[in-house]
Protein backbone atom coordinates (compact mmCIF):
# COMPACT_ATOMS: atom_id res chain seq x y z
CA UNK A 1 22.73 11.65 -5.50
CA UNK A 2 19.36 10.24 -4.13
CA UNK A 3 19.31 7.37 -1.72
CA UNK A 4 16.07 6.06 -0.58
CA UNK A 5 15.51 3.57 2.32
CA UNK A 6 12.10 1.88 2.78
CA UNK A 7 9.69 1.54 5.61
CA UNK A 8 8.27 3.12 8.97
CA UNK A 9 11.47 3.37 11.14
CA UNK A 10 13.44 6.24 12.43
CA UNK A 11 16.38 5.34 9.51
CA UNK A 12 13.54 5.23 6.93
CA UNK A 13 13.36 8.19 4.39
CA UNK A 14 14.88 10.03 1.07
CA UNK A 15 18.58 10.70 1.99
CA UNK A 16 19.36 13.51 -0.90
CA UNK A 17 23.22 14.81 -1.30
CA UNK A 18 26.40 12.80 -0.67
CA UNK A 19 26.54 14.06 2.77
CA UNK A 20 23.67 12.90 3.98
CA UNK A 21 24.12 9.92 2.17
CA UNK A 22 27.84 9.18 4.11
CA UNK A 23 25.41 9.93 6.97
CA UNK A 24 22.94 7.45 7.03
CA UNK A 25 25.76 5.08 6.56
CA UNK A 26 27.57 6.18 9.32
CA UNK A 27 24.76 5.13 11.39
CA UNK A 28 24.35 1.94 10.08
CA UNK A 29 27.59 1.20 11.14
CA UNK A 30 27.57 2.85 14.41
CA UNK A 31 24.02 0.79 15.31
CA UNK A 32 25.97 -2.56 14.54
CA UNK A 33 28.53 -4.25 16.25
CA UNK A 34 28.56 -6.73 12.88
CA UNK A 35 27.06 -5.95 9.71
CA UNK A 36 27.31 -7.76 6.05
CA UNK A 37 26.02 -6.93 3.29
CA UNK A 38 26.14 -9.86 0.68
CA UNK A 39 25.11 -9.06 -3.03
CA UNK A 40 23.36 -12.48 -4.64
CA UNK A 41 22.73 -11.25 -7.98
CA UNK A 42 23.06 -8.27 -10.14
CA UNK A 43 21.28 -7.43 -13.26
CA UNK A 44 22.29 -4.56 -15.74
CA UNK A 45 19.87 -2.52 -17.99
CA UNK A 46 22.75 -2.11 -20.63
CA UNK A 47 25.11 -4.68 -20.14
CA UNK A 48 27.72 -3.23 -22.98
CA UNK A 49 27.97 0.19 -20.76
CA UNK A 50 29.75 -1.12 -18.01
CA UNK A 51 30.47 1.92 -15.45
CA UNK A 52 29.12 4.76 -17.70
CA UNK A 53 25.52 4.78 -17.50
CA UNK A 54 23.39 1.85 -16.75
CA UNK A 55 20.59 0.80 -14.06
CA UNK A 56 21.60 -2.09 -12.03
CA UNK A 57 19.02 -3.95 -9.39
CA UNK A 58 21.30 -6.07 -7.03
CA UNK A 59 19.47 -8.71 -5.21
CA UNK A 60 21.50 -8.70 -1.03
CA UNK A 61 21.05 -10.15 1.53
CA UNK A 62 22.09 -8.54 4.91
CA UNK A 63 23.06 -10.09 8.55
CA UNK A 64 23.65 -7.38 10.94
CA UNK A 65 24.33 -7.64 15.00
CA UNK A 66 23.70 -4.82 17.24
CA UNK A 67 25.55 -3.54 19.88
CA UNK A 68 23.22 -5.00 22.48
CA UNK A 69 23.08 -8.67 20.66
CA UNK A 70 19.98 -8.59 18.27
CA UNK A 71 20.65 -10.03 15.15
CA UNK A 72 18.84 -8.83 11.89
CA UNK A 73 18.62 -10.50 8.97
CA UNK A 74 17.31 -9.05 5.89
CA UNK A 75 16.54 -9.53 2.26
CA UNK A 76 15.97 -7.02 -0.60
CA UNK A 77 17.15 -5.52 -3.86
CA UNK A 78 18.39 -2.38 -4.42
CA UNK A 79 18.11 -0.64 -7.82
CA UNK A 80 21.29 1.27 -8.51
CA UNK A 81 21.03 4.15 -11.20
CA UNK A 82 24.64 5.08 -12.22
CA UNK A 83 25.56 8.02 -14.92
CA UNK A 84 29.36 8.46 -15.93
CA UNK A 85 29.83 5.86 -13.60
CA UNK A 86 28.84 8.17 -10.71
CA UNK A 87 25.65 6.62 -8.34
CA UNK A 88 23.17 9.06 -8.90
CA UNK A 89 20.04 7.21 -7.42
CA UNK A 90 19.56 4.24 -5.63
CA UNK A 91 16.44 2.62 -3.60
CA UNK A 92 16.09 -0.46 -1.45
CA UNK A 93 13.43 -2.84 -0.99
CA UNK A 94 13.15 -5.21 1.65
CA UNK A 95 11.37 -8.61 1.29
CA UNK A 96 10.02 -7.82 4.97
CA UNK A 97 10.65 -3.58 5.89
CA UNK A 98 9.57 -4.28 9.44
CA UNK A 99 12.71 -5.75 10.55
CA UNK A 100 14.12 -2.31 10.47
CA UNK A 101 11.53 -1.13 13.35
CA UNK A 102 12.80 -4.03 15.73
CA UNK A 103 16.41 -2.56 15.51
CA UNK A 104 15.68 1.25 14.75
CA UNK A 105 12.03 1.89 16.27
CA UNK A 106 9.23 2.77 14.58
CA UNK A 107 8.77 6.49 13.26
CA UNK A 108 6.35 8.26 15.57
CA UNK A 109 2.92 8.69 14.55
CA UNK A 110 1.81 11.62 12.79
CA UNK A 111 5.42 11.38 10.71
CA UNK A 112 3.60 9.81 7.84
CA UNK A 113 6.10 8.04 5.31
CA UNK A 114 7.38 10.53 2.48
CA UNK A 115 5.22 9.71 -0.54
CA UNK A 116 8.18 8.75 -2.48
CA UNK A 117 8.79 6.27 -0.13
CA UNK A 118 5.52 4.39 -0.65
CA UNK A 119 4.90 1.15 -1.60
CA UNK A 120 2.20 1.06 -4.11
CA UNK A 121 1.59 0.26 -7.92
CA UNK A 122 2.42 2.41 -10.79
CA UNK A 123 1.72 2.96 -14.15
CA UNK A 124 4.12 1.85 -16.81
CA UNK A 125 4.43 2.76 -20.38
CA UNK A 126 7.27 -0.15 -20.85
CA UNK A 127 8.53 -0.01 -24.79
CA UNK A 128 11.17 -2.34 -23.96
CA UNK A 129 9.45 -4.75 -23.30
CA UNK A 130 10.97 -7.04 -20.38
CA UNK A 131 9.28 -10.33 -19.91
CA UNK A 132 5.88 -10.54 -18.98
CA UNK A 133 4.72 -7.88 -16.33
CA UNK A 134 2.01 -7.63 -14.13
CA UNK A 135 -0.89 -5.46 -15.77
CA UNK A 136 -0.42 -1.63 -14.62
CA UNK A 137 3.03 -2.08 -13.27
CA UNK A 138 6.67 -2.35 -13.81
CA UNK A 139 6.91 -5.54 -11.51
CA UNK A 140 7.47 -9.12 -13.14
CA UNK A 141 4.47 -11.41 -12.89
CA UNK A 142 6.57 -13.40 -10.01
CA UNK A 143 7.54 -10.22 -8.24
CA UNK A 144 5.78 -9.40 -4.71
CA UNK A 145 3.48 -6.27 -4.36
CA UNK A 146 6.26 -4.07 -3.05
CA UNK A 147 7.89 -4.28 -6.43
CA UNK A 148 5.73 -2.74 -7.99
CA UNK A 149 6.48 1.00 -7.10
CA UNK A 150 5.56 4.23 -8.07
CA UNK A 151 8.20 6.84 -9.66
């Protein structure tokens, strides 16, 4: 199990193993007095495979309050990659990533971002094809830049 979190703050990074993954939540939830995590919409890759194997991106939205009063809000999709019906991979994408340095601090410099973690446009051999794209990426036309990831 993979579990990748996006940006520049101290939470930010590849969380690999179930143990680290139980981890990272467990500070999430320690960090926040509130926190809610609202799924808007989810897609599925193979809609007839319901909890075998499919890919899933869920659109969220997320309202958190800290211990010591600041309030987050946050908006993002995470694409969920199950097998057997076990998560396997998952990665988040925020509409805005910087929120996260307000309430977690921003990684040191010098601790560049992991490359996985990098926001930037990927080639795409897409045989399935899935609406119009924008040329060289995965990302829908409508999509913002951050969509449009590399593997």
């Amino acid at each position: 199990m993979v579990f990748e979190f996006p940006g520049q703050s101290t939470i930010s990074g590849k969380y690999e193993g179930p143990e680290r993954f139980r981890a990272f939540w467990k500070r999430i939830f320690e960090r926040y007095e509130t926190f809610r995590l609202t799924p808007k919409r989810i897609a599925l890759d193979r809609p007839y495979a319901l909890g075998l194997t499919n890919t899933a991106p869920v659109e969220w939205v997320a309202v958190a309050v800290t211990h010591d009063g600041l309030t987050m809000h946050a908006e993002g999709v995470a694409v969920v990659e199950l097998r057997r019906g076990k998560l396997v991979h998952a990665r988040d994408y925020f509409s805005d990533p910087s929120v996260l340095d307000a309430v977690w601090g921003r990684r040191p410099e010098g601790r560049e971002t992991p490359e996985s973690m990098r926001m930037v446009p990927r080639q795409v051999d897409d045989r399935r094809g899935i609406g119009p794209q924008r040329p060289g990426t995965a990302a829908p036309l409508d999509a913002p830049d951050y969509l449009a990831v590399r593997r």
